[in-house]
C-alpha atoms as a PDB file:
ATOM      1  CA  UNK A   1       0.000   0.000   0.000  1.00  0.00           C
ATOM      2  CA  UNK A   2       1.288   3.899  -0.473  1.00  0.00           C
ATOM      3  CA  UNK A   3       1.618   6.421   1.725  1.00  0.00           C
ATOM      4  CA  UNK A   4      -0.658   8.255  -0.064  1.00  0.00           C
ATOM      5  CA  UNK A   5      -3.544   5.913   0.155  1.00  0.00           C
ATOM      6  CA  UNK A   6      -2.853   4.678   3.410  1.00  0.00           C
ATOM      7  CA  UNK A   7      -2.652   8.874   4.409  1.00  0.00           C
ATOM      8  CA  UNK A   8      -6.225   8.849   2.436  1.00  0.00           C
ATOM      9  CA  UNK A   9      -7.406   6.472   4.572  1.00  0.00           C
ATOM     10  CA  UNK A  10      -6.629   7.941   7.664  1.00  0.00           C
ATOM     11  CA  UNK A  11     -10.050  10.187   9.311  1.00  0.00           C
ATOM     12  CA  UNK A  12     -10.318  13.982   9.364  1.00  0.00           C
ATOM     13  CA  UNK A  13     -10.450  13.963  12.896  1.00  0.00           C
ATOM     14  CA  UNK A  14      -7.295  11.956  13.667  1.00  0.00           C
ATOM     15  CA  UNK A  15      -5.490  13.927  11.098  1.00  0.00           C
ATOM     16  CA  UNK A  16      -7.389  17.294  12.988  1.00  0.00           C
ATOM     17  CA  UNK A  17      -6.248  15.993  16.615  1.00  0.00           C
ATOM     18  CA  UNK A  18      -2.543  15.302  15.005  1.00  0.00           C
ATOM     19  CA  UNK A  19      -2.873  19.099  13.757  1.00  0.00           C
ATOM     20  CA  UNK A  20      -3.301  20.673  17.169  1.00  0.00           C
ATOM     21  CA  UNK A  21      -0.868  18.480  18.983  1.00  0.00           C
ATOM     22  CA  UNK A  22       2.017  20.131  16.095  1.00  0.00           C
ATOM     23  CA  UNK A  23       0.860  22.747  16.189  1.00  0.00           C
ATOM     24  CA  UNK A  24       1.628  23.263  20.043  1.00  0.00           C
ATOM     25  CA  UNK A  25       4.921  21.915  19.295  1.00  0.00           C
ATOM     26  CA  UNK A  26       5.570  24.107  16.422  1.00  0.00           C
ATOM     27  CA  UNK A  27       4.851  26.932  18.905  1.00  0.00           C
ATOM     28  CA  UNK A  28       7.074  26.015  21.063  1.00  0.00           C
ATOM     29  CA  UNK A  29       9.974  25.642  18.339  1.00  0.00           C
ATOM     30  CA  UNK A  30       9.092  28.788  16.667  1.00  0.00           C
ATOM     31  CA  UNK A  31       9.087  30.668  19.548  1.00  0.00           C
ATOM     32  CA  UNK A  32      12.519  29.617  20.540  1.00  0.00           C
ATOM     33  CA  UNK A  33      13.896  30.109  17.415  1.00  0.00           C
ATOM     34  CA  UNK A  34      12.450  34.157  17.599  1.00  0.00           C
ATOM     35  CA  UNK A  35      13.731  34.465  21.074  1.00  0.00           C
ATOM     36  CA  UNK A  36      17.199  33.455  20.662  1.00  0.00           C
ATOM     37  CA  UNK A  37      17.760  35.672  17.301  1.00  0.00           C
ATOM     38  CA  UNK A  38      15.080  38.786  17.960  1.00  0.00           C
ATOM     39  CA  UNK A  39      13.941  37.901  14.598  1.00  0.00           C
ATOM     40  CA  UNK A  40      10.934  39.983  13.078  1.00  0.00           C
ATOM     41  CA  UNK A  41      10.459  37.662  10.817  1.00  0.00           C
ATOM     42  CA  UNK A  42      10.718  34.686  12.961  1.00  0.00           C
ATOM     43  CA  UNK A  43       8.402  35.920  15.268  1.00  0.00           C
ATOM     44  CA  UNK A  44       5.901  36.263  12.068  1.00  0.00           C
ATOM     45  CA  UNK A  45       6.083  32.643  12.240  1.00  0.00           C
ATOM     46  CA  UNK A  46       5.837  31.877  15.310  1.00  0.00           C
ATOM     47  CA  UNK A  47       2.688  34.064  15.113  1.00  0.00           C
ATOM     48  CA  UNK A  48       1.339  32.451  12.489  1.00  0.00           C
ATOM     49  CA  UNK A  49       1.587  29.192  14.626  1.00  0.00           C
ATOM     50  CA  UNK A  50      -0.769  30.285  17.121  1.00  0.00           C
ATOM     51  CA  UNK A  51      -3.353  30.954  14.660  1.00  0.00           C
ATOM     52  CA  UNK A  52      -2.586  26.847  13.008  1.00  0.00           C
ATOM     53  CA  UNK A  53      -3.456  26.015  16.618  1.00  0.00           C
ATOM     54  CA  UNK A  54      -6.810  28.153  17.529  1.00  0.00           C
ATOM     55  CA  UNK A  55      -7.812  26.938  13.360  1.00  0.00           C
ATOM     56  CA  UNK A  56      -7.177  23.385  13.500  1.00  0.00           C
ATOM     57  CA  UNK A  57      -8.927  23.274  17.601  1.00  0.00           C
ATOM     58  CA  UNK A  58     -11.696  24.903  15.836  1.00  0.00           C
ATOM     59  CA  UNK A  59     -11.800  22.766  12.502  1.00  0.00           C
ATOM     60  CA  UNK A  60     -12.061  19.730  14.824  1.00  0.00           C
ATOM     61  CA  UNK A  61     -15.093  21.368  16.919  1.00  0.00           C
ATOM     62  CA  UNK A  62     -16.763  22.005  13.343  1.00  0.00           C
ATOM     63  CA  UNK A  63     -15.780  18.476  11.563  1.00  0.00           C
ATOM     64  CA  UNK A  64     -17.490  16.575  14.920  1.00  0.00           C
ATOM     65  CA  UNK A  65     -20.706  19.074  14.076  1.00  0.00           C
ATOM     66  CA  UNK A  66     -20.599  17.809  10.643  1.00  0.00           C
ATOM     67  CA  UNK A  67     -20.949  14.318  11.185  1.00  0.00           C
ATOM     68  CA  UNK A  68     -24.115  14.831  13.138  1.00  0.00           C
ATOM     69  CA  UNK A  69     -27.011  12.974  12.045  1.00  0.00           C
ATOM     70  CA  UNK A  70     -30.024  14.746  10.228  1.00  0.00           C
ATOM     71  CA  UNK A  71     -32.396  15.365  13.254  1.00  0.00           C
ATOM     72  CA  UNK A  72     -36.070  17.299  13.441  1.00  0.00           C
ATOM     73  CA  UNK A  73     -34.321  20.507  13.236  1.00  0.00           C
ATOM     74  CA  UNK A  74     -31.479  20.053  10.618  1.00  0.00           C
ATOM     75  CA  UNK A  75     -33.206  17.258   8.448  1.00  0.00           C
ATOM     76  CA  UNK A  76     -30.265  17.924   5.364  1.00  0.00           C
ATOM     77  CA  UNK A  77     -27.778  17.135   8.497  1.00  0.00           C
ATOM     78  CA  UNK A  78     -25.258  19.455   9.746  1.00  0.00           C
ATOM     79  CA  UNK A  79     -22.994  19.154   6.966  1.00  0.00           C
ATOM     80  CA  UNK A  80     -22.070  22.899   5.994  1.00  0.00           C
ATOM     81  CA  UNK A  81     -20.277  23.336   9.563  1.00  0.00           C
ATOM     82  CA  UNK A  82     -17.134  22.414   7.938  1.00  0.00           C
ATOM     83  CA  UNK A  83     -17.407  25.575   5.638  1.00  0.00           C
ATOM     84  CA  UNK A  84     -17.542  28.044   9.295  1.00  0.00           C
ATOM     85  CA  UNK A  85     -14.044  26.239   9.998  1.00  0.00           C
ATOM     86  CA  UNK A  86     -12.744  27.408   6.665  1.00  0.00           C
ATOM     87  CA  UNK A  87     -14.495  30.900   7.119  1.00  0.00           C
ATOM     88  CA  UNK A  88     -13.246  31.288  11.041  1.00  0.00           C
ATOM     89  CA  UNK A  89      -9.530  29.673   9.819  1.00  0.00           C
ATOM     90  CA  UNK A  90      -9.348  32.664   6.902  1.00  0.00           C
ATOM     91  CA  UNK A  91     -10.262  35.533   9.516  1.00  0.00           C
ATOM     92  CA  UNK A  92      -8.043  33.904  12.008  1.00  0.00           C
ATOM     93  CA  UNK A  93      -5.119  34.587   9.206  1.00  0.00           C
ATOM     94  CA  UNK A  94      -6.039  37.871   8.233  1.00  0.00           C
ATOM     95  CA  UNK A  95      -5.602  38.845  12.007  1.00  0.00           C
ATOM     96  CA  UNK A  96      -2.239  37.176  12.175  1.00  0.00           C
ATOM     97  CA  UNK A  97      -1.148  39.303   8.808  1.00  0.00           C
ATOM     98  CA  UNK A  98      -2.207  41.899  10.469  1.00  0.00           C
ATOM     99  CA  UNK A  99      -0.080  41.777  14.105  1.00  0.00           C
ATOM    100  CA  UNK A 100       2.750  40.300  11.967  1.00  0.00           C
ATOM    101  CA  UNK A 101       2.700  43.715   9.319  1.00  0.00           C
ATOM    102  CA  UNK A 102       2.315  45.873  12.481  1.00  0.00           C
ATOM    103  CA  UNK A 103       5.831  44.515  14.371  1.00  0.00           C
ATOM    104  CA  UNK A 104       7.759  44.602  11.078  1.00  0.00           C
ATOM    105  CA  UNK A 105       6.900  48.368  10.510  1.00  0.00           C
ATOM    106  CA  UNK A 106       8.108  48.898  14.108  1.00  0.00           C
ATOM    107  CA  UNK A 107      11.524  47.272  13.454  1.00  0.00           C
ATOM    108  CA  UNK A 108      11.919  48.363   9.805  1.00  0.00           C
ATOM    109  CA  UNK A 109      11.990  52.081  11.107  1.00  0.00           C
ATOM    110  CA  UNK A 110      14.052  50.740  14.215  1.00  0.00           C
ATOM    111  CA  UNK A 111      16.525  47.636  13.093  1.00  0.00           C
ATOM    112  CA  UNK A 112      18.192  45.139  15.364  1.00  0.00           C
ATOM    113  CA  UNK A 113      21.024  42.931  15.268  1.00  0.00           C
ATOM    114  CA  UNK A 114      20.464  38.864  15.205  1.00  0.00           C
ATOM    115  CA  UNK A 115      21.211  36.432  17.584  1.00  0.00           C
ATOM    116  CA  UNK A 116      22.089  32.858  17.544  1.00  0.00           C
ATOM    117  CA  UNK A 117      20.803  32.593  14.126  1.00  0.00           C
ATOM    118  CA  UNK A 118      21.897  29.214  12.880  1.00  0.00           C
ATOM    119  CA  UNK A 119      20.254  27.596  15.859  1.00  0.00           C
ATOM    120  CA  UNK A 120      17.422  29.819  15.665  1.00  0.00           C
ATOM    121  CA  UNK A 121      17.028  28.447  11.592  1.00  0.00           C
ATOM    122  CA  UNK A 122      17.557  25.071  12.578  1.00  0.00           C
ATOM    123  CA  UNK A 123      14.289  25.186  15.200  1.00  0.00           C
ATOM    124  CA  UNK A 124      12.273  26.622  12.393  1.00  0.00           C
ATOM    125  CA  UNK A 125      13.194  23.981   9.481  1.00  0.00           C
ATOM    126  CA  UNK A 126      12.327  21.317  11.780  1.00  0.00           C
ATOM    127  CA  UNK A 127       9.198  22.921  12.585  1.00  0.00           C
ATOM    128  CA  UNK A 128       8.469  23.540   9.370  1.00  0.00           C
ATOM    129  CA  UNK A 129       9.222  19.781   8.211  1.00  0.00           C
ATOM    130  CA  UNK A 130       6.541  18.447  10.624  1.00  0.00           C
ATOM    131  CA  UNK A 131       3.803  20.754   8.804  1.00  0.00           C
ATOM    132  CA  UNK A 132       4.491  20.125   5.569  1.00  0.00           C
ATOM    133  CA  UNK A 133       4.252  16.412   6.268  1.00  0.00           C
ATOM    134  CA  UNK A 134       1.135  16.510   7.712  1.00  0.00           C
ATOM    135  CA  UNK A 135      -0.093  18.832   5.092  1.00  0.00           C
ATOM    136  CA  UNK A 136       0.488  16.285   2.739  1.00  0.00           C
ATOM    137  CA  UNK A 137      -1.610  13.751   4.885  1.00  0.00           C
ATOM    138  CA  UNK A 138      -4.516  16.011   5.322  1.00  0.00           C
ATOM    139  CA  UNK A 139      -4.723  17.001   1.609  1.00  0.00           C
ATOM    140  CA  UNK A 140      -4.580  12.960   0.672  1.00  0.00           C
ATOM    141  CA  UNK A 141      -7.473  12.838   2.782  1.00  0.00           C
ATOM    142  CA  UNK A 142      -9.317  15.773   2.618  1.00  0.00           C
ATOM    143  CA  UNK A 143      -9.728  14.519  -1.058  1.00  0.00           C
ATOM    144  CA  UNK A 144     -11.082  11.220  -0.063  1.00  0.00           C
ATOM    145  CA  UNK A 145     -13.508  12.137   2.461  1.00  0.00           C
ATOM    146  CA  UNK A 146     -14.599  15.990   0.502  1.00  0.00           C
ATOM    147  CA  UNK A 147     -13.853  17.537   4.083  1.00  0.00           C
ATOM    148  CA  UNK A 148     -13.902  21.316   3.161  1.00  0.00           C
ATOM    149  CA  UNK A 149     -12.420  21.980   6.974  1.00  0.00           C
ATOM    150  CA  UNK A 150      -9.424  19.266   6.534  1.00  0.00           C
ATOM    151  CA  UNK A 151      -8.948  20.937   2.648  1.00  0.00           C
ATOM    152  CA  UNK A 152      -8.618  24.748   4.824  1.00  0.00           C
ATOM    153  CA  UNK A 153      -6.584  23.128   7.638  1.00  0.00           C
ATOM    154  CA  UNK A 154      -3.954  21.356   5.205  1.00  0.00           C
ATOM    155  CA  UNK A 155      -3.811  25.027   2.937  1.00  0.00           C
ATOM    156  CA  UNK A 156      -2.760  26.988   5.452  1.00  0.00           C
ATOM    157  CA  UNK A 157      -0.380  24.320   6.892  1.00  0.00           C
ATOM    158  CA  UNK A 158       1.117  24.394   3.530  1.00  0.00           C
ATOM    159  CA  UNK A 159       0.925  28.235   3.802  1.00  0.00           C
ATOM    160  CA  UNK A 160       2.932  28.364   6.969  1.00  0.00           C
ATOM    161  CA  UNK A 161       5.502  25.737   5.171  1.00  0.00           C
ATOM    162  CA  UNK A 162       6.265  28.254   2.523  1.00  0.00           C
ATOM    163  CA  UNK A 163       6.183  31.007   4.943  1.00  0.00           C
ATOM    164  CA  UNK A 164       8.590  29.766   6.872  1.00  0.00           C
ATOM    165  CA  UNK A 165      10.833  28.972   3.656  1.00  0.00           C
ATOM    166  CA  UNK A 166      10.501  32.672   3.045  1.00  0.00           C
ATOM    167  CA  UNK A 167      11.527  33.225   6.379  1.00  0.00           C
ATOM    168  CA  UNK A 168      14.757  31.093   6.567  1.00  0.00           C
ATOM    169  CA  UNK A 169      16.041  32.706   2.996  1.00  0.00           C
ATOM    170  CA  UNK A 170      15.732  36.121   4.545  1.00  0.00           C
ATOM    171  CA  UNK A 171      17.314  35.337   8.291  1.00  0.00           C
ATOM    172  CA  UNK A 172      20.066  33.948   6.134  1.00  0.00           C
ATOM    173  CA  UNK A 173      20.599  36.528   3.573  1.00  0.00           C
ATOM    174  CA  UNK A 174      20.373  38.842   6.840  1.00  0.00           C
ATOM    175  CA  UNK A 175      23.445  37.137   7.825  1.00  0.00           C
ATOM    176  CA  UNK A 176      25.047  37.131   4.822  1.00  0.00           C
ATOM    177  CA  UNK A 177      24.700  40.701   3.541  1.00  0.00           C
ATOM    178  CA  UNK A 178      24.437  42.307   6.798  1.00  0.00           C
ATOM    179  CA  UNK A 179      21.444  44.781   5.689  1.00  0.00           C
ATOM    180  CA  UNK A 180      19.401  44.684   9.062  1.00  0.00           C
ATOM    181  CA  UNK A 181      16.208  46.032   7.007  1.00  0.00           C
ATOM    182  CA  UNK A 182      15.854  42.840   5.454  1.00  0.00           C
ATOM    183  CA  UNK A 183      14.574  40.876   8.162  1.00  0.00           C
ATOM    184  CA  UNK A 184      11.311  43.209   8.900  1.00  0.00           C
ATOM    185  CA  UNK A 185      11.213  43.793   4.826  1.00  0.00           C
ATOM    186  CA  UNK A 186      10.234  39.427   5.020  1.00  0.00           C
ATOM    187  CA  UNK A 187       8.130  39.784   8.118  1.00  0.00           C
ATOM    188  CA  UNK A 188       5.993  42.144   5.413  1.00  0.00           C
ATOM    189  CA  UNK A 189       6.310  39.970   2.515  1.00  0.00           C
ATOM    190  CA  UNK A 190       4.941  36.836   4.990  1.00  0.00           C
ATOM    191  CA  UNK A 191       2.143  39.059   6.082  1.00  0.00           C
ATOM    192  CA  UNK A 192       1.090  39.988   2.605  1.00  0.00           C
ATOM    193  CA  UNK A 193       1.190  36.438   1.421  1.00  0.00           C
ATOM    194  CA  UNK A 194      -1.109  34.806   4.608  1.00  0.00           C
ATOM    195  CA  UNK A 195      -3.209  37.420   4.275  1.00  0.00           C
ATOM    196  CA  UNK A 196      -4.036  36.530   0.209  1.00  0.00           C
ATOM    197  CA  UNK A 197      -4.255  33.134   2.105  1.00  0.00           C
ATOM    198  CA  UNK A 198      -7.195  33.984   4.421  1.00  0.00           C
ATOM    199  CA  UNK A 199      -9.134  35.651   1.553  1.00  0.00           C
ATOM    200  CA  UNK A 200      -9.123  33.080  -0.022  1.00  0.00           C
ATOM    201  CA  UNK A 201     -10.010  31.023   2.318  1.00  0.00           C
ATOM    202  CA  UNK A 202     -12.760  33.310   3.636  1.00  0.00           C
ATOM    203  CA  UNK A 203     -14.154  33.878  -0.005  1.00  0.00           C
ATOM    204  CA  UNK A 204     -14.190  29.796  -0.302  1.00  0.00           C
ATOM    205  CA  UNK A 205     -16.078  29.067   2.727  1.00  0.00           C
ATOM    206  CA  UNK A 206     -18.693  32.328   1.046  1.00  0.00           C
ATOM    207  CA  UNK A 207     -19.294  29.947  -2.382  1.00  0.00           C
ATOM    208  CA  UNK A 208     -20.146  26.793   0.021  1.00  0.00           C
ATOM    209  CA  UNK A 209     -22.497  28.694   2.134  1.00  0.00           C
ATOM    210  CA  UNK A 210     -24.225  30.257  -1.115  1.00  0.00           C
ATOM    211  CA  UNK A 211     -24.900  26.675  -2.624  1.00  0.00           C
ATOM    212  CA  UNK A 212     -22.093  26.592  -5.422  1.00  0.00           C
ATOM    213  CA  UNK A 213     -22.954  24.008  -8.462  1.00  0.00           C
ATOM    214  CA  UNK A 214     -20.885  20.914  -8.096  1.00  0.00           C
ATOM    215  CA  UNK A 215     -17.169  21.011  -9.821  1.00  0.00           C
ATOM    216  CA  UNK A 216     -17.030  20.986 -13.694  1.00  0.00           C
ATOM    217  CA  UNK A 217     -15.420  17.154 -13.651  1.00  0.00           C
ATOM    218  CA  UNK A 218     -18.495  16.061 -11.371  1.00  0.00           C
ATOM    219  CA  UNK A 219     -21.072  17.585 -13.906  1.00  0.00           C
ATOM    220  CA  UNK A 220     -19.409  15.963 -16.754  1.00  0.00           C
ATOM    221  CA  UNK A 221     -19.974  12.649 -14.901  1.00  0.00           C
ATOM    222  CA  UNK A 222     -23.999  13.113 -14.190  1.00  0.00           C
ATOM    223  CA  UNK A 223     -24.285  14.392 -17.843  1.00  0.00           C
ATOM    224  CA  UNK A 224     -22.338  11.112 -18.938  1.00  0.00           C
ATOM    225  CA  UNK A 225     -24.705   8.942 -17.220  1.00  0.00           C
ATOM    226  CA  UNK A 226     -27.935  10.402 -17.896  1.00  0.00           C
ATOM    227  CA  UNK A 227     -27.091   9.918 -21.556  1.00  0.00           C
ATOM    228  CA  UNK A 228     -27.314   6.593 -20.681  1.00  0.00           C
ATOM    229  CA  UNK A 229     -30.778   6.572 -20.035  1.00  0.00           C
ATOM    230  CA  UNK A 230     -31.647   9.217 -22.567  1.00  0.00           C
ATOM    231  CA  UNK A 231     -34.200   7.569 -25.678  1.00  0.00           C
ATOM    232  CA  UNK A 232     -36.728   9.418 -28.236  1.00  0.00           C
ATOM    233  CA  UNK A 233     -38.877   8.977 -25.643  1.00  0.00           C
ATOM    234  CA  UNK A 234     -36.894  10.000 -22.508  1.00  0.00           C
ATOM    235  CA  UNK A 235     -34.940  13.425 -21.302  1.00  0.00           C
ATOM    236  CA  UNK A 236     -34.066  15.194 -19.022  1.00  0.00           C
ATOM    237  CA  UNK A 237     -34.205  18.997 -18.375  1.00  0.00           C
ATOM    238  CA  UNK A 238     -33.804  21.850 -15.410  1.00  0.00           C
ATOM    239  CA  UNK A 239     -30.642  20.217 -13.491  1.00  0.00           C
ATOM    240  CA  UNK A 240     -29.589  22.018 -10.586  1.00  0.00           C
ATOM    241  CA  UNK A 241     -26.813  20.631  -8.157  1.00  0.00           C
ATOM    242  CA  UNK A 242     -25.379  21.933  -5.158  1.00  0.00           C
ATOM    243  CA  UNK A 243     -23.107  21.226  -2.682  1.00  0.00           C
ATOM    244  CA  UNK A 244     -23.247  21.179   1.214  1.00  0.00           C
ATOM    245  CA  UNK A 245     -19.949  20.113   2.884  1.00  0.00           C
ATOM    246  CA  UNK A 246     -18.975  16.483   1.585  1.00  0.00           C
ATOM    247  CA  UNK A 247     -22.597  16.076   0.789  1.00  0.00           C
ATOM    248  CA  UNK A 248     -23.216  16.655  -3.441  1.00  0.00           C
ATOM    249  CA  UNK A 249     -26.890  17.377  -4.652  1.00  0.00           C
ATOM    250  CA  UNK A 250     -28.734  17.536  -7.557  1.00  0.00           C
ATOM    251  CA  UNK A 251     -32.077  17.604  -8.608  1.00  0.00           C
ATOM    252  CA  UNK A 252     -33.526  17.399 -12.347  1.00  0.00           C
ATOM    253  CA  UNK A 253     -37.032  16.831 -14.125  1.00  0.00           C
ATOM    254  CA  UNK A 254     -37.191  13.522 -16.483  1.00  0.00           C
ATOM    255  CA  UNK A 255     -39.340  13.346 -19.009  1.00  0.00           C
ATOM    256  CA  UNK A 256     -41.539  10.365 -20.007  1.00  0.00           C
ATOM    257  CA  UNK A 257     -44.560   9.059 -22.291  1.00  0.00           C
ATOM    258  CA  UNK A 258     -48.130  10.211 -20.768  1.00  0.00           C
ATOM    259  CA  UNK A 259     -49.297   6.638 -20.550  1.00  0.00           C
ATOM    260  CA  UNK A 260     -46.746   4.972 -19.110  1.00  0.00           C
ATOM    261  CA  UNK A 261     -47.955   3.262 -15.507  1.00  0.00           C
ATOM    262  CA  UNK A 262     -46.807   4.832 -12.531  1.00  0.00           C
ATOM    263  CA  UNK A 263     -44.646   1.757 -11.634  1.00  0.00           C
ATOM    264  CA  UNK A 264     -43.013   1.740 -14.795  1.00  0.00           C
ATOM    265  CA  UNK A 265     -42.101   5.246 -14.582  1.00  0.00           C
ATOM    266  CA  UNK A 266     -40.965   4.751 -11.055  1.00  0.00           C
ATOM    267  CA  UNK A 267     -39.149   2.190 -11.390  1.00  0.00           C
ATOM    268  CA  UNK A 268     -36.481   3.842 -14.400  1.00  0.00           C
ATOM    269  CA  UNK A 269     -36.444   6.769 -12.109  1.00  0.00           C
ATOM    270  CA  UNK A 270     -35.001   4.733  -9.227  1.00  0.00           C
ATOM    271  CA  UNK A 271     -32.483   3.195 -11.762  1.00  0.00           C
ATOM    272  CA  UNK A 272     -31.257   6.850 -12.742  1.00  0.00           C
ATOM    273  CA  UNK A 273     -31.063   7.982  -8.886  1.00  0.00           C
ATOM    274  CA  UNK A 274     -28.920   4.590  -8.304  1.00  0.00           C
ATOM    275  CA  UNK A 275     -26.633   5.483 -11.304  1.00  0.00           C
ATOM    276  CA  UNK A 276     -26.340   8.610 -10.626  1.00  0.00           C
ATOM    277  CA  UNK A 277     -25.531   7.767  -6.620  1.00  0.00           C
ATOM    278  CA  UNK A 278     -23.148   5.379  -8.352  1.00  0.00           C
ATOM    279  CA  UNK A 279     -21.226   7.454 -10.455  1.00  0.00           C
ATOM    280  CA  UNK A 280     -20.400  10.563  -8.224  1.00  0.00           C
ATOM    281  CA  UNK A 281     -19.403   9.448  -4.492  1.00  0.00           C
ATOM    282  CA  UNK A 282     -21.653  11.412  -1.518  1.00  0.00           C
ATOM    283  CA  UNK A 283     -24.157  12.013  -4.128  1.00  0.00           C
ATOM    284  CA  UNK A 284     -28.112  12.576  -3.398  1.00  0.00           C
ATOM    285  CA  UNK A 285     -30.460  12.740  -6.658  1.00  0.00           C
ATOM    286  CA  UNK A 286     -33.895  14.089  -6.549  1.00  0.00           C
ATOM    287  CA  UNK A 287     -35.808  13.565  -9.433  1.00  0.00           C
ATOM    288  CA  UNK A 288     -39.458  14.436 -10.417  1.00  0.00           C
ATOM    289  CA  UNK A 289     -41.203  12.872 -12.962  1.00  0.00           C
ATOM    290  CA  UNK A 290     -43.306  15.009 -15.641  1.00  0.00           C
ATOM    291  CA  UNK A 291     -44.896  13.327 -19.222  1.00  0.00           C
ATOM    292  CA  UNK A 292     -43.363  14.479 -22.343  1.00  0.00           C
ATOM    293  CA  UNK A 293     -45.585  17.316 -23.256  1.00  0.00           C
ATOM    294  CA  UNK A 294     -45.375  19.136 -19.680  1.00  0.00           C
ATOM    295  CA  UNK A 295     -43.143  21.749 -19.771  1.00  0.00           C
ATOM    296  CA  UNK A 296     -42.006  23.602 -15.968  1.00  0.00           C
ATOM    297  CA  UNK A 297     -41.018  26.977 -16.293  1.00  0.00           C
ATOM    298  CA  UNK A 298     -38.676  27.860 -12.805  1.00  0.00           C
ATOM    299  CA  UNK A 299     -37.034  30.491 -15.080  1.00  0.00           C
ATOM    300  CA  UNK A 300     -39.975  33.133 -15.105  1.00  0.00           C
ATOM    301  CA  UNK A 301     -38.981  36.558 -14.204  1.00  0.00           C
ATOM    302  CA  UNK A 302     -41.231  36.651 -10.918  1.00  0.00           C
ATOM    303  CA  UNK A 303     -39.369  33.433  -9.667  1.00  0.00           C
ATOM    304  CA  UNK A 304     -35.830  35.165  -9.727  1.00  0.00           C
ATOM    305  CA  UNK A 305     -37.759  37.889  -7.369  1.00  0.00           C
END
């Protein structure tokens, strides 16, 4: 078996419980490293740390929501709570872009030496080796399981990877070239890049709230097997799908002769719901039957009112 399907395998909320116990140690590492060089940019990091931890406590809160069952009150389940995780992670990183641009102004008009720097870098690549493995774990299965809270989690892991890359080229060159203004001049560049991070994130969450169609490569799939069904006598019109956390809808009219019996006509449409179901993993097909000449109109101008 590979790592990446054994990874795939592995539960959101085991990956979500490994993601707050590194990021406490990550903390702890980054920390250290900005306290023994007085690092502005290190301290960025360490920053941005805190915010993995209060996310990925917060993504597990949301993922156990999720995985409620439908009840009198929430009869489509609870589903969409992963998409407040993504949401609360993206304003969580904005805020953390915004301390981190905030102490690198401070020290770019005020520079200080660094300390113990190769230590200091050594702290943070180790730190930053432990995210971007489990990164890799939670995108592996964040695809399998359509989690949109382990997808947000494993993104800004990934962020904070890079970040820290960023990070450990300027400490270095800080070294190297001696130009103390460097080392707040990355503490900006991290906070710019997080922040396009968190909008993105916050802007992604938006779309799943809203009821975004499903993904193009998902619609090609229904369209392939309803063609399957399709006859001179048979079609289908007004499909709508949606999506609502890992769960995919859609909903379509099919078209059939007038005099057809009622169990005949049932009975294809439960064959087209099973295909469909089938085809696209997480899938839940509502279809409503309608003869051939009846037409339903949901595009009128007083419906879109």
């Amino acid at each position: 078996m590979s790592l990446a399907s054994s990874a795939q395998r592995i539960p959101p909320q085991v990956l979500l419980r490994w993601s707050v116990a590194v990021a406490a140690v990550t903390i702890a590492l980054k920390t250290l490293a900005w306290w023994l060089t007085d690092s502005v940019g290190l301290l960025s990091d360490a920053m941005e740390s805190l915010v993995n931890l209060a996310s990925a406590a917060f993504a597990l809160l949301m993922v156990r929501i999720a995985q409620r069952p439908a009840d009198a009150d929430h009869q489509y389940g609870h589903h969409k709570a992963e998409y407040f995780s993504a949401g609360f992670e993206g304003l969580m990183i904005m805020v953390a872009a915004a301390g981190i641009m905030w102490a690198a102004v401070l020290r770019l008009r005020a520079p200080q030496p660094l300390e113990q720097v190769g230590l200091g870098l050594v702290l943070s690549i180790v730190s930053s080796a432990l995210n971007g493995v489990l990164a890799w774990a939670m995108l592996q299965s964040a695809r399998t399981h359509r989690s949109m809270a382990l997808e947000g989690d494993a993104r800004h892991l990934l962020t904070d990877v890079w970040t820290s890359a960023g990070v450990i080229v300027g400490v270095a060159l800080v070294v190297v070239t001696g130009w103390l203004w460097l080392d707040p001049v990355v503490g900006i560049l991290v906070a710019a890049n997080i922040l396009r991070e968190g909008v993105h994130l916050v802007w992604k969450s938006a779309e799943g709230l809203m009821d975004r169609a499903l993904e193009p490569e998902v619609l090609a799939e229904i369209d392939r097997t309803l063609e399957q069904f399709k006859h001179h006598t048979i079609r289908f019109d007004h499909v709508s799908t949606r999506r609502s956390g890992k769960r995919r809808f859609v909903d379509l009219h099919m078209h059939m002769p007038a005099n057809w019996t009622l169990g005949r006509a049932a009975a294809l449409r439960a064959s087209v719901e099973q295909a469909l179901m089938s085809a696209v993993p997480g899938l839940r097909a509502t279809i409503q039957l309608l003869p051939t000449n009846v037409e339903a109109h949901f595009d009128d101008e007083e419906d879109l009112i």
